[in-house]
Structures are given as structure tokens and as C-alpha cells.
PDB file of N, CA and C in Angstrom:
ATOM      1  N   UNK A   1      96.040  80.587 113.897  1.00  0.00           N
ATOM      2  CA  UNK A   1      95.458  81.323 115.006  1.00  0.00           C
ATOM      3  C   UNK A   1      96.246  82.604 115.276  1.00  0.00           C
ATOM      4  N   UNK A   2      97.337  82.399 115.241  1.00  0.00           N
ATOM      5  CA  UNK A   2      98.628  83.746 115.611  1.00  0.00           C
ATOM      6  C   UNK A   2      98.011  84.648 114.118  1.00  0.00           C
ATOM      7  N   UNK A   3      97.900  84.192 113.015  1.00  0.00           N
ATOM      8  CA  UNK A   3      97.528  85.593 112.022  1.00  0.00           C
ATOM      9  C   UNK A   3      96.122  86.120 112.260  1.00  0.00           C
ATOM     10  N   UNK A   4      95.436  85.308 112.586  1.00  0.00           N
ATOM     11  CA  UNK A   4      94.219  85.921 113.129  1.00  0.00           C
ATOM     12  C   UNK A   4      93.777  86.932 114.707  1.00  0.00           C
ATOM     13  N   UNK A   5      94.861  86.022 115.301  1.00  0.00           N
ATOM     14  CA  UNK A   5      94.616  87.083 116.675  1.00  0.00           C
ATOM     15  C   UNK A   5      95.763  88.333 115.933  1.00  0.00           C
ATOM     16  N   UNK A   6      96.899  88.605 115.844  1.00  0.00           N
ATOM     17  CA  UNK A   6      97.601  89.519 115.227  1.00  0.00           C
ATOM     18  C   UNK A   6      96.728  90.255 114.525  1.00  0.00           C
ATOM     19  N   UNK A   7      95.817  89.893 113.442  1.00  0.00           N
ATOM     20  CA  UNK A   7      94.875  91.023 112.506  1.00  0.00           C
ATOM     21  C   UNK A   7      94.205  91.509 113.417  1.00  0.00           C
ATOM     22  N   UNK A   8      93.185  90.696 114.222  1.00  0.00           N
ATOM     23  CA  UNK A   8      91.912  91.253 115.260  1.00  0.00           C
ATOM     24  C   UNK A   8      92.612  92.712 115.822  1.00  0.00           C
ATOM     25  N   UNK A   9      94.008  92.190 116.370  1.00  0.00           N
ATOM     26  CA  UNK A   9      94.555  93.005 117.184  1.00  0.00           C
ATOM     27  C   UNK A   9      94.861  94.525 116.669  1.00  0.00           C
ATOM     28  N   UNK A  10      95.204  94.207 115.344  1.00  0.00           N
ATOM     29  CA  UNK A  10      96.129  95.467 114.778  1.00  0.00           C
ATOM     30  C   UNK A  10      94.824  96.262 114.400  1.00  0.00           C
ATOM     31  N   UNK A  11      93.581  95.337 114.003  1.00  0.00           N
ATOM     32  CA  UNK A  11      92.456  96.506 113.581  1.00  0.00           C
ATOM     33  C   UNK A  11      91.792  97.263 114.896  1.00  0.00           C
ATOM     34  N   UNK A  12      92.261  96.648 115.574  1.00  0.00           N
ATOM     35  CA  UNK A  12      91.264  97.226 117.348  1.00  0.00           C
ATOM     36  C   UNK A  12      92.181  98.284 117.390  1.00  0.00           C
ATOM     37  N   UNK A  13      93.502  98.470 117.426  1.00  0.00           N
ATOM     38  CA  UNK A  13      94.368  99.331 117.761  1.00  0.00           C
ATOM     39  C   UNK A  13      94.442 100.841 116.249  1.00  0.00           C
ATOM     40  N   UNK A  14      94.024 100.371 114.895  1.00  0.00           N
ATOM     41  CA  UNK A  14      94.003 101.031 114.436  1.00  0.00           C
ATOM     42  C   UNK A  14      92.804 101.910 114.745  1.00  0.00           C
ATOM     43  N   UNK A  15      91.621 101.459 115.106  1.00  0.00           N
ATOM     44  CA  UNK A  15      90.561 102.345 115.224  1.00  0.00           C
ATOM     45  C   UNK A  15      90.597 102.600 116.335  1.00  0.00           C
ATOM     46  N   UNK A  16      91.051 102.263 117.474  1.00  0.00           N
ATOM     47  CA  UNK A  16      91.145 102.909 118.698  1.00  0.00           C
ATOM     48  C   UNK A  16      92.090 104.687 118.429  1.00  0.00           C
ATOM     49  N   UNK A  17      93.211 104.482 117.682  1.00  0.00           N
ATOM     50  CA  UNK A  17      93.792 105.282 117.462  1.00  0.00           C
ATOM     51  C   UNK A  17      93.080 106.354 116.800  1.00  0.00           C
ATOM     52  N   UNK A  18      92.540 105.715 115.518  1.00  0.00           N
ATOM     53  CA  UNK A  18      91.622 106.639 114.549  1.00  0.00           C
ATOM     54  C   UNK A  18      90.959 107.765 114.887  1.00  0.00           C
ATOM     55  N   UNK A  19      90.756 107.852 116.183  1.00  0.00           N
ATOM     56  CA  UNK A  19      90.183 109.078 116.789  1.00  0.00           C
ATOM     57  C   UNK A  19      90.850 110.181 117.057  1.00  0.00           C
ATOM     58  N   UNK A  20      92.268 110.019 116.867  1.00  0.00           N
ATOM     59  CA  UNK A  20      92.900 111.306 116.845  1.00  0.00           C
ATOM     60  C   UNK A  20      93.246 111.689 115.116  1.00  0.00           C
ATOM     61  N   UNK A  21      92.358 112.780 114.663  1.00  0.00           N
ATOM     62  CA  UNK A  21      92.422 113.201 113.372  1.00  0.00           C
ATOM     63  C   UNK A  21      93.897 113.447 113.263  1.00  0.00           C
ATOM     64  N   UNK A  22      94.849 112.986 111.888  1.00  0.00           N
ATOM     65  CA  UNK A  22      95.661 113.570 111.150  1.00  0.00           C
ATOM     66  C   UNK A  22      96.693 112.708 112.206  1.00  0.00           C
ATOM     67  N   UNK A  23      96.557 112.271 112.862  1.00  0.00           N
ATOM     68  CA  UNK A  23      98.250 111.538 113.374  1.00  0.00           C
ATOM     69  C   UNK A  23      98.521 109.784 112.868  1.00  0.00           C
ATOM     70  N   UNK A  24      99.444 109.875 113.039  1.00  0.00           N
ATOM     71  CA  UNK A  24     100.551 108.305 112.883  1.00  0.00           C
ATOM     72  C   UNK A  24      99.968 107.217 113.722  1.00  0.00           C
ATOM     73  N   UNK A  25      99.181 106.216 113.185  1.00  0.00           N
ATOM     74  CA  UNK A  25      99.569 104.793 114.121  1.00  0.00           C
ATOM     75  C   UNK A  25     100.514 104.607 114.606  1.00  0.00           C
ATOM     76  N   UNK A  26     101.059 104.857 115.606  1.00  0.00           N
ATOM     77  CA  UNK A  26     102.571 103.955 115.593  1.00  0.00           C
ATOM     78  C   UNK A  26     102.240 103.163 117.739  1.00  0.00           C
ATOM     79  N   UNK A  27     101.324 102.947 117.590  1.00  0.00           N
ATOM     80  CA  UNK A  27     100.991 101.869 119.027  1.00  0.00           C
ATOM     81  C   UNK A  27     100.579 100.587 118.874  1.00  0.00           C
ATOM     82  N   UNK A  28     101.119  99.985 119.807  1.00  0.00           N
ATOM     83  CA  UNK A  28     100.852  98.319 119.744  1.00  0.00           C
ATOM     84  C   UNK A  28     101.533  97.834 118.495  1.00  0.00           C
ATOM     85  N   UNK A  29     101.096  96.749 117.993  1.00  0.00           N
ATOM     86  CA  UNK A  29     101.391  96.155 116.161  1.00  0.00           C
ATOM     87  C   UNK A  29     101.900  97.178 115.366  1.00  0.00           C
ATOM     88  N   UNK A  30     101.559  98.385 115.238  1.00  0.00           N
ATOM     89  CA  UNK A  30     102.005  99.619 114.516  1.00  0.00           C
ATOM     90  C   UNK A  30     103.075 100.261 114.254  1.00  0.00           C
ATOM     91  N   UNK A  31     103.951  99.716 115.650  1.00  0.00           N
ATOM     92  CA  UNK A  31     105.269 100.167 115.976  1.00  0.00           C
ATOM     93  C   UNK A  31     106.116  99.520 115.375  1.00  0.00           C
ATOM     94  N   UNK A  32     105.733  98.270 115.175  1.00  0.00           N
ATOM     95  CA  UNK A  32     106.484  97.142 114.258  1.00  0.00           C
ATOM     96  C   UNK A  32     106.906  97.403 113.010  1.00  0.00           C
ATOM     97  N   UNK A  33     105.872  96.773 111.998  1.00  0.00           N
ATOM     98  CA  UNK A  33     105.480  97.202 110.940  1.00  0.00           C
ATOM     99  C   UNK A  33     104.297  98.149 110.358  1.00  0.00           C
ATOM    100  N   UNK A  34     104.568  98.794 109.594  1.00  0.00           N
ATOM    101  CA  UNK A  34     103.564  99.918 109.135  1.00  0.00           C
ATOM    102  C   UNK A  34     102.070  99.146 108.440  1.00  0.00           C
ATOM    103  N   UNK A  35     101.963  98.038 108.282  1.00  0.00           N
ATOM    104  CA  UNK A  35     100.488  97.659 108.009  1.00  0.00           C
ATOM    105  C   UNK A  35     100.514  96.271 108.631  1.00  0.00           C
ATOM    106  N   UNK A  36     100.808  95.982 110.056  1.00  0.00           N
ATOM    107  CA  UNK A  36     100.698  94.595 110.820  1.00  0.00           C
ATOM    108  C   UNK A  36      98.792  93.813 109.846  1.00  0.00           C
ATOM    109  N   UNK A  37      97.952  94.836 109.650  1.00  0.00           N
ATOM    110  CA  UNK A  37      96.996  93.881 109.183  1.00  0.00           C
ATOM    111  C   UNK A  37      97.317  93.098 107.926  1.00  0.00           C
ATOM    112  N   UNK A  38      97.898  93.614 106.838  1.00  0.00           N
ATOM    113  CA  UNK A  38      98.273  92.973 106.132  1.00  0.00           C
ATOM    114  C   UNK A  38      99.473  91.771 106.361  1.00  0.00           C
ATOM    115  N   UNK A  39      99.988  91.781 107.407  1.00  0.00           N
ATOM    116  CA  UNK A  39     100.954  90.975 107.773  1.00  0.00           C
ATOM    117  C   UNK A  39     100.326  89.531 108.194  1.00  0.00           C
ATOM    118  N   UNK A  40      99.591  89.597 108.719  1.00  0.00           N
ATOM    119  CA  UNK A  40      98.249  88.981 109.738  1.00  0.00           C
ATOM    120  C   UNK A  40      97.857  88.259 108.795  1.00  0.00           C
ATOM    121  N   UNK A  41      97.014  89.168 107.818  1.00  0.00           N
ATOM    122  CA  UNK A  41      96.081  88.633 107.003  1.00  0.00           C
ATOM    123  C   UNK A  41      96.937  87.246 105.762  1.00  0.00           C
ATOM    124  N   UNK A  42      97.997  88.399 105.716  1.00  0.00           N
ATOM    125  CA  UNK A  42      98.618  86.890 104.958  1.00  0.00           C
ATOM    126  C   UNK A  42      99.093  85.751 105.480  1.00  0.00           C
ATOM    127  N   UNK A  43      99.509  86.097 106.526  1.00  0.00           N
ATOM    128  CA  UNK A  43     100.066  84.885 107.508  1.00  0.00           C
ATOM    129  C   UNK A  43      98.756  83.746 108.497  1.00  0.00           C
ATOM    130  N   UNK A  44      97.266  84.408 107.963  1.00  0.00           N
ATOM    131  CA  UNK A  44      96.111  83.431 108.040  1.00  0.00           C
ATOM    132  C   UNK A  44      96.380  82.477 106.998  1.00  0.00           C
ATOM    133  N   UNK A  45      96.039  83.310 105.511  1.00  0.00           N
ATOM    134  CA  UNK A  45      96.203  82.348 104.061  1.00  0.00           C
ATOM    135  C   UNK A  45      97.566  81.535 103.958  1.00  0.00           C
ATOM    136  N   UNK A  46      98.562  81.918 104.872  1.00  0.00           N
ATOM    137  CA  UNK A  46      99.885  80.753 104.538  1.00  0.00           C
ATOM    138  C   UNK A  46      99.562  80.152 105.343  1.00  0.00           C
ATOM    139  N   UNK A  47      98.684  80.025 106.384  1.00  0.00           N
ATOM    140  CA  UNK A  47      98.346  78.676 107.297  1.00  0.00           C
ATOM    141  C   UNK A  47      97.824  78.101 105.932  1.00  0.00           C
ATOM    142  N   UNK A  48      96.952  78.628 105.754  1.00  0.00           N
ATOM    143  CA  UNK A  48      96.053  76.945 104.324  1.00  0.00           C
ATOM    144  C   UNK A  48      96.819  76.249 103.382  1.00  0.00           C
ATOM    145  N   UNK A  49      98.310  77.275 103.271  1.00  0.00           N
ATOM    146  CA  UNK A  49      99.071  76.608 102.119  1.00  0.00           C
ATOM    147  C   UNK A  49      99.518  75.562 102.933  1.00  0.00           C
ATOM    148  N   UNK A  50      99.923  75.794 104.541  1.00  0.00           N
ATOM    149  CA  UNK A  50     101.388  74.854 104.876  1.00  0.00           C
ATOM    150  C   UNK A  50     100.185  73.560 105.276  1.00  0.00           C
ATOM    151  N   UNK A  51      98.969  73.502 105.469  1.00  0.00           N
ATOM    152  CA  UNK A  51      97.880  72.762 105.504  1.00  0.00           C
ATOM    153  C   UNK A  51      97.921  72.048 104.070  1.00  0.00           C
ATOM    154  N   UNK A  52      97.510  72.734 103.037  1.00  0.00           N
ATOM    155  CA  UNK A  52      97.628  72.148 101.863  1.00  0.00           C
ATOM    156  C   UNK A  52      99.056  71.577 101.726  1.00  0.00           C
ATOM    157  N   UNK A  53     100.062  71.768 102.038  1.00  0.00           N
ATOM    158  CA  UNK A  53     101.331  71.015 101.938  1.00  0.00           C
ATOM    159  C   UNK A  53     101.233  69.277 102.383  1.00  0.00           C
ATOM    160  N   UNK A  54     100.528  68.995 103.091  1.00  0.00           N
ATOM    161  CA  UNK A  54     100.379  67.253 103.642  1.00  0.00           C
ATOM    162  C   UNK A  54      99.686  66.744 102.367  1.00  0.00           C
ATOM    163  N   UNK A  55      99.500  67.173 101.493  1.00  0.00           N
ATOM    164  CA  UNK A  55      98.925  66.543 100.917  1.00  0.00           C
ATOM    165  C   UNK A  55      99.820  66.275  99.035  1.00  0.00           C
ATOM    166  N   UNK A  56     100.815  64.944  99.772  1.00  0.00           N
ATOM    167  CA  UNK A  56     101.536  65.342  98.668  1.00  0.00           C
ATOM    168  C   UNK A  56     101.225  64.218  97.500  1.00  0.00           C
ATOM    169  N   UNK A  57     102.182  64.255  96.210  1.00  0.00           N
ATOM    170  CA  UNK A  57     103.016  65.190  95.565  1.00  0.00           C
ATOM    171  C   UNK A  57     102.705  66.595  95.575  1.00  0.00           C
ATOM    172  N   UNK A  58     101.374  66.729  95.337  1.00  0.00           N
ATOM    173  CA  UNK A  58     100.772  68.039  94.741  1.00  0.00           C
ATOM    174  C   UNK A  58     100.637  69.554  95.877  1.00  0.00           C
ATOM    175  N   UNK A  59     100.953  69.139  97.325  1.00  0.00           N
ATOM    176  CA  UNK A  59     100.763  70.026  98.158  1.00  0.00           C
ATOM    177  C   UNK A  59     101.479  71.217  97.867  1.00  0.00           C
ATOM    178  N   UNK A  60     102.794  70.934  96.916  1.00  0.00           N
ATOM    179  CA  UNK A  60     103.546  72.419  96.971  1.00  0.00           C
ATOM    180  C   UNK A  60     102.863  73.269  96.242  1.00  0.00           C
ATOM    181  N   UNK A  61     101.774  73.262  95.407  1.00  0.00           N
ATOM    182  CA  UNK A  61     101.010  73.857  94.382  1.00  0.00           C
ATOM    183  C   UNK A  61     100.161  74.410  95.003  1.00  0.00           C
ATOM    184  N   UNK A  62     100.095  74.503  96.860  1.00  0.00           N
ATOM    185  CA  UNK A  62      99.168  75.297  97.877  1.00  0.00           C
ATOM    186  C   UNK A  62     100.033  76.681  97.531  1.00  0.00           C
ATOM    187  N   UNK A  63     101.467  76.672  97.466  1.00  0.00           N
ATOM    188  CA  UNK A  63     102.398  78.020  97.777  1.00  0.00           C
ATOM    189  C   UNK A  63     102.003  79.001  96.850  1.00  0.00           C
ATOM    190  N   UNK A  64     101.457  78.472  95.598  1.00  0.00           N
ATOM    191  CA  UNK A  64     101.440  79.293  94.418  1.00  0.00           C
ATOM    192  C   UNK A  64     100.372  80.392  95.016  1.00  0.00           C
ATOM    193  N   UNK A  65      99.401  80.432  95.206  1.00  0.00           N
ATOM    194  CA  UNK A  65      98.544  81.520  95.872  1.00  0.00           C
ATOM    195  C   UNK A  65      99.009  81.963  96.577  1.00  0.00           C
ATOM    196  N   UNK A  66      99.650  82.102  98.059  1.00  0.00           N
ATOM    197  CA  UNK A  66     100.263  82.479  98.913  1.00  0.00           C
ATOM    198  C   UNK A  66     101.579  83.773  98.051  1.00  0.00           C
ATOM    199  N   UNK A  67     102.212  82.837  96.727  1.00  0.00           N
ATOM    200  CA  UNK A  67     102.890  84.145  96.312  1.00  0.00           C
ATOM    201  C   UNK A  67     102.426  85.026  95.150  1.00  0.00           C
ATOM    202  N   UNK A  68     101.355  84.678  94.672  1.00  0.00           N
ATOM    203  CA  UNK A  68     100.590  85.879  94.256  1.00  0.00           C
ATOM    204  C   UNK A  68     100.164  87.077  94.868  1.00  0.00           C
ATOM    205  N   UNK A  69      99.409  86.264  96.214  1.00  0.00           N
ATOM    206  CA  UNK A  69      98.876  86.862  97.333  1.00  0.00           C
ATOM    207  C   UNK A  69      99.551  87.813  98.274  1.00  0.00           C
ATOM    208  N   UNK A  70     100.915  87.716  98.283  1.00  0.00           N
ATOM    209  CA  UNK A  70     101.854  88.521  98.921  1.00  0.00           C
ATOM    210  C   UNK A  70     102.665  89.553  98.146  1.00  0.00           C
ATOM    211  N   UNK A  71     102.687  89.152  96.558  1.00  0.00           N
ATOM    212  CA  UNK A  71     102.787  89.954  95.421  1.00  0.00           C
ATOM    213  C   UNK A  71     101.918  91.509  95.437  1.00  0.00           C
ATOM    214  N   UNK A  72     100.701  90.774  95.671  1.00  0.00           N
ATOM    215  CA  UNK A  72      99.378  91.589  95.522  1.00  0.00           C
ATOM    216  C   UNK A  72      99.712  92.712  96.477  1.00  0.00           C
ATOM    217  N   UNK A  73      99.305  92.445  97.457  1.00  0.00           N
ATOM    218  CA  UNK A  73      99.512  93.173  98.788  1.00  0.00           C
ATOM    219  C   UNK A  73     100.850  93.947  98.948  1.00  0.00           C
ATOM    220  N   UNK A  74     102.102  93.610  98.461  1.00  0.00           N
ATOM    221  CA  UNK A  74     103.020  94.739  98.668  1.00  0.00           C
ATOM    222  C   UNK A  74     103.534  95.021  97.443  1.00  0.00           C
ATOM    223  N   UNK A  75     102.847  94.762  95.806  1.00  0.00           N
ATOM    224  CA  UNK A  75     103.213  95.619  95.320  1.00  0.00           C
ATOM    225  C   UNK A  75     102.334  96.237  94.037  1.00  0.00           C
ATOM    226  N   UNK A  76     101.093  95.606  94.837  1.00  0.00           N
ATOM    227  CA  UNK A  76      99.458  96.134  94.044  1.00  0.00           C
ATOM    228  C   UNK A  76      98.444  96.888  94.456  1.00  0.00           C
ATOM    229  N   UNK A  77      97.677  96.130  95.347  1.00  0.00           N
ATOM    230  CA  UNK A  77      96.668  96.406  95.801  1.00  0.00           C
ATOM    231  C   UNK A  77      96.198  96.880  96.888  1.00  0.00           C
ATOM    232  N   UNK A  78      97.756  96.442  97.718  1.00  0.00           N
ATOM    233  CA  UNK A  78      97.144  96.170  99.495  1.00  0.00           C
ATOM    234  C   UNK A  78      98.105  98.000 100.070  1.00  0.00           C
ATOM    235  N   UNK A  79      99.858  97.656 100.068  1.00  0.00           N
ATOM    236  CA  UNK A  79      99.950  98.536 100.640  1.00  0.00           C
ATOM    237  C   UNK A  79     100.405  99.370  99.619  1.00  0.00           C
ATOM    238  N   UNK A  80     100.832  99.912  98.588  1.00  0.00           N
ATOM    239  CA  UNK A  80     101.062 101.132  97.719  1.00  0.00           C
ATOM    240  C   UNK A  80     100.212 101.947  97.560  1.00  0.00           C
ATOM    241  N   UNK A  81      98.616 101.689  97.797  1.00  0.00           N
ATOM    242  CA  UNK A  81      97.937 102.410  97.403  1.00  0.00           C
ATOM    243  C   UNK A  81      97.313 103.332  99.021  1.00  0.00           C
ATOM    244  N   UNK A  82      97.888 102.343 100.071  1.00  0.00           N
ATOM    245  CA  UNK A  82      97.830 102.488 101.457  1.00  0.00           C
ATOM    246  C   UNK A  82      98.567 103.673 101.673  1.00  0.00           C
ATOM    247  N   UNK A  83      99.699 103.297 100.935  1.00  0.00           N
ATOM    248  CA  UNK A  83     100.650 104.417 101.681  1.00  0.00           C
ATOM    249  C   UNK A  83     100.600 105.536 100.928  1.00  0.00           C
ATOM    250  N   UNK A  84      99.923 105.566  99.599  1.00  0.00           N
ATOM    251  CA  UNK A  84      99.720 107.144  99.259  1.00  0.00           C
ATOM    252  C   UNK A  84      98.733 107.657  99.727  1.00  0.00           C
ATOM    253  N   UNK A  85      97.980 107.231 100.039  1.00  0.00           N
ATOM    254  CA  UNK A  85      96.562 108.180 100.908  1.00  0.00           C
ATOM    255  C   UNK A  85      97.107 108.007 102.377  1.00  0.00           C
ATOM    256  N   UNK A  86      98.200 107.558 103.484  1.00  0.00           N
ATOM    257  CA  UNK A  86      98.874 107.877 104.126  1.00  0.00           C
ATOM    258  C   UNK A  86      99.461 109.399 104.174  1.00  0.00           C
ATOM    259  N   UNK A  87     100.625 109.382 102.914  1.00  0.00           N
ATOM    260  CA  UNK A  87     101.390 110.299 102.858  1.00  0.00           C
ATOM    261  C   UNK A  87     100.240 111.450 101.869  1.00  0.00           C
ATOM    262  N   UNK A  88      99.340 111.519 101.498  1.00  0.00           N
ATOM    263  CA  UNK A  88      98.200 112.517 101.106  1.00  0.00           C
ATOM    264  C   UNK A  88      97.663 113.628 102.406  1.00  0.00           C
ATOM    265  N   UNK A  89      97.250 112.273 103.370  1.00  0.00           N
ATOM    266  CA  UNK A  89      96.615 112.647 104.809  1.00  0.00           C
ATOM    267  C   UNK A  89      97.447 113.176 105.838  1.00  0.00           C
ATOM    268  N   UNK A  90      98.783 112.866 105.815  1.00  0.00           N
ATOM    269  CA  UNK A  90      99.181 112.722 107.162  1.00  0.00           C
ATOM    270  C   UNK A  90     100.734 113.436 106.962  1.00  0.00           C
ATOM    271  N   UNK A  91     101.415 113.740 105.532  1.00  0.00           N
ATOM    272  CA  UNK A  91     102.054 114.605 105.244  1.00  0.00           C
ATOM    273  C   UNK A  91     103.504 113.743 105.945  1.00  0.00           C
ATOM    274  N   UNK A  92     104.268 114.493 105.979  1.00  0.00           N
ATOM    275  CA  UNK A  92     106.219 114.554 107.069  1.00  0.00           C
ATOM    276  C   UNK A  92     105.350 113.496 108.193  1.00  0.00           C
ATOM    277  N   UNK A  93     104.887 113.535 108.953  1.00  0.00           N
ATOM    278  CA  UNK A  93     104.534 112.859 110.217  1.00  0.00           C
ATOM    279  C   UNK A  93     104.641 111.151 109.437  1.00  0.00           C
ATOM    280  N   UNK A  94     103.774 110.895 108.631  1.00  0.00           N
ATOM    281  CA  UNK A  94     103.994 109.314 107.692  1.00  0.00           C
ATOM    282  C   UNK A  94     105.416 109.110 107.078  1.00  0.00           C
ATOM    283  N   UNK A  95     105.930 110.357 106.709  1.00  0.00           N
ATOM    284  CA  UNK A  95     107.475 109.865 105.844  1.00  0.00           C
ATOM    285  C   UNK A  95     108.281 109.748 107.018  1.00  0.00           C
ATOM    286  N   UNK A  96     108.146 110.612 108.030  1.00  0.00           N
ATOM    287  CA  UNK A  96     108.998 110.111 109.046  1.00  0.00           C
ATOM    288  C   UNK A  96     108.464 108.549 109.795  1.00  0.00           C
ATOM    289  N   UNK A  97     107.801 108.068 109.609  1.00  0.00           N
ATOM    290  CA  UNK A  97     107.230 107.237 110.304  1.00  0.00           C
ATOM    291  C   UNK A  97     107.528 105.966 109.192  1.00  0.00           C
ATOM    292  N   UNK A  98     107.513 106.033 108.024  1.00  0.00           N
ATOM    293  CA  UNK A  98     108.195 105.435 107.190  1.00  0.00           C
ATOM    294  C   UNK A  98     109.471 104.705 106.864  1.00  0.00           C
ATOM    295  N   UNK A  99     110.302 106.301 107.166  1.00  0.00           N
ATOM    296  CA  UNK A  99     111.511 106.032 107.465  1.00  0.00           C
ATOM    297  C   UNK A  99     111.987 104.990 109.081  1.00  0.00           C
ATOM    298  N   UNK A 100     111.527 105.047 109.920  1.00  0.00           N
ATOM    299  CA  UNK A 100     111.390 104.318 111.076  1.00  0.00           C
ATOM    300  C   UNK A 100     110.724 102.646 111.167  1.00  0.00           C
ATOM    301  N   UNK A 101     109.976 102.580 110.447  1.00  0.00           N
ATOM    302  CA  UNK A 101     108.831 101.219 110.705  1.00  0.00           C
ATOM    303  C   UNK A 101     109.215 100.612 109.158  1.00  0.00           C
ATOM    304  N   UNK A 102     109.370  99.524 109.578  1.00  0.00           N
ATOM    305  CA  UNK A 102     108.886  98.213 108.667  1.00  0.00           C
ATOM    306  C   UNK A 102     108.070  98.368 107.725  1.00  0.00           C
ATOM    307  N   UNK A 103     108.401  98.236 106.657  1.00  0.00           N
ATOM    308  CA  UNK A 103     106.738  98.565 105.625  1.00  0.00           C
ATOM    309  C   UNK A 103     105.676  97.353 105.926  1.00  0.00           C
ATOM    310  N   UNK A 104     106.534  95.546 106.009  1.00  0.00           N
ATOM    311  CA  UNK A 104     105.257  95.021 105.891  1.00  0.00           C
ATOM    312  C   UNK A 104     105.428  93.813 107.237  1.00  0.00           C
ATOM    313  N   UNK A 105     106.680  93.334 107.678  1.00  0.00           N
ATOM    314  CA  UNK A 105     106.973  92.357 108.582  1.00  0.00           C
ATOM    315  C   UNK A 105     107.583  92.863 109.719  1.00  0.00           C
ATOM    316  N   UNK A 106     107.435  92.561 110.515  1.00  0.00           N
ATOM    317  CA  UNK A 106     107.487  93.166 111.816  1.00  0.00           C
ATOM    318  C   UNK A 106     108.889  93.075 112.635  1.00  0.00           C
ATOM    319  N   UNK A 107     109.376  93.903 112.398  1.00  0.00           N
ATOM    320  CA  UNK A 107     110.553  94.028 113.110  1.00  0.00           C
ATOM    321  C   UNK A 107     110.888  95.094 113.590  1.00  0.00           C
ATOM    322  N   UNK A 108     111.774  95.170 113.922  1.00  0.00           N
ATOM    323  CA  UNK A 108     111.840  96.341 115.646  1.00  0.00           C
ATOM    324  C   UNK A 108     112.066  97.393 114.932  1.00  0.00           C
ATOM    325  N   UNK A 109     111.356  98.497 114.980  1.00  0.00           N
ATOM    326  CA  UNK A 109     111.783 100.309 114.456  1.00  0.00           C
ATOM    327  C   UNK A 109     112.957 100.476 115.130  1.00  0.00           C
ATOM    328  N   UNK A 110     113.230 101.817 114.162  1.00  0.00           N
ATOM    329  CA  UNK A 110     114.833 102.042 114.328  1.00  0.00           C
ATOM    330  C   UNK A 110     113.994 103.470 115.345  1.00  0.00           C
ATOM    331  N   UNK A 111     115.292 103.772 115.751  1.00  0.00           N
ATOM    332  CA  UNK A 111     114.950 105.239 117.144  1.00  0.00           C
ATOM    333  C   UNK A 111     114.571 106.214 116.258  1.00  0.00           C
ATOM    334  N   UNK A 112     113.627 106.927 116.732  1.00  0.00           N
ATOM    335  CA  UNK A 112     113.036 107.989 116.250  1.00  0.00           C
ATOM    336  C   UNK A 112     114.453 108.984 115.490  1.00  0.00           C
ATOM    337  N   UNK A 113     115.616 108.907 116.843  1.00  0.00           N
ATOM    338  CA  UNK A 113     116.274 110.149 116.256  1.00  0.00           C
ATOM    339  C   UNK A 113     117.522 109.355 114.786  1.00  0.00           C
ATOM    340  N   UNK A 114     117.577 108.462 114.728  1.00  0.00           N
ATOM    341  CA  UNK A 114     118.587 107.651 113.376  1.00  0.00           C
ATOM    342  C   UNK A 114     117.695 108.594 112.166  1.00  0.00           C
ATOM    343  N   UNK A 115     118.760 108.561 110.886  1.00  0.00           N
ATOM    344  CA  UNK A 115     118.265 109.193 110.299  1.00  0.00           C
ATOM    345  C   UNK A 115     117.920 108.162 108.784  1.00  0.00           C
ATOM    346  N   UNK A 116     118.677 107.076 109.180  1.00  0.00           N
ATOM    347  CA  UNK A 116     118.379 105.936 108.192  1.00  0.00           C
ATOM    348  C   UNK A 116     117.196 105.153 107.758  1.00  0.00           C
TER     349      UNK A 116
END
């Protein structure tokens, strides 16, 4: 339920935002990590694995999708290709925003003015 309300959330806030042409998400979920939907979305599909886990011997063979699936997403399909039509669109404003935010799990941004 938490990856699903988390996704709902982060997509309401991305298109709420969306209306200002050429700027940075960085409100609500955004501030966190730089793609909270993908965070969400995987953390729905690891509910089915830790579900598929009761069911043993064989439950650990739920995880195997889960790490494809998280493979995929940060280093295929989901955010690399995200973040170059980011940094295409949105120029210094995304690399700085980069440099600040989480690429995929949510943890607290560093201060705007750090240079790390």
C-alpha cells in the first residue's frame, strides 16, 4: 500500500508541477529522490516478492524478478534514459538538482549551497 500511495503521490505532484515549462521537480517526493515514481513502483513489485516469500522452500525464487526489475530501472530502461531527456530539457537547473537529490531512494537532499 505505502508503494502505491508513494507512486499516486509522486505522479500528482509531477504533473501538478509540469505546468511550469523548463523547471526542476524538486516538491513533495521530488525533494527526496529524483524519480520517487520509480521508487514506488518498485517497492509495489517487492511487496509480491516478500508475499511470494511464505511460500517456502521455493519463495526465495520471488527475489529473482525484483532484482532484475531494479537492475532495469536504474541501469536500463527506467532512469538513464530519464535523466538524459532531463538534462536535454532542463540544462544546469537538472545537474544542479542532481548534484543535490538522490537519484533513486529517498533520502534527505544535501543544501542547495554544498557543493558535493
Amino acid at each position: 500500500m505505502l508503494g502505491l500511495a508513494g507512486e499516486t503521490i509522486a505522479d500528482t505532484q509531477l504533473a501538478v508541477q509540469a505546468s511550469a515549462a523548463g523547471a526542476v521537480c524538486e516538491v513533495g517526493l521530488w525533494a527526496w529522490p529524483r524519480h520517487p515514481n520509480y521508487f514506488f513502483e518498485w517497492c509495489v513489485w517487492l511487496g509480491y516478492a516478500v508475499y511470494g516469500l511464505a511460500f517456502a522452500p521455493w519463495g526465495l525464487i520471488a527475489l529473482v524478478p525484483q532484482a532484475i526489475l531494479l537492475c532495469s530501472i536504474l541501469f536500463v530502461t527506467g532512469i538513464p534514459p530519464t535523466e538524459m531527456q532531463s538534462i536535454r530539457s532542463r540544462g544546469d537547473a537538472y545537474r544542479a538538482y542532481q548534484k543535490r537529490v538522490s537519484r533513486f531512494v529517498p533520502w534527505p537532499p544535501k543544501s542547495r549551497g554544498s557543493d558535493a
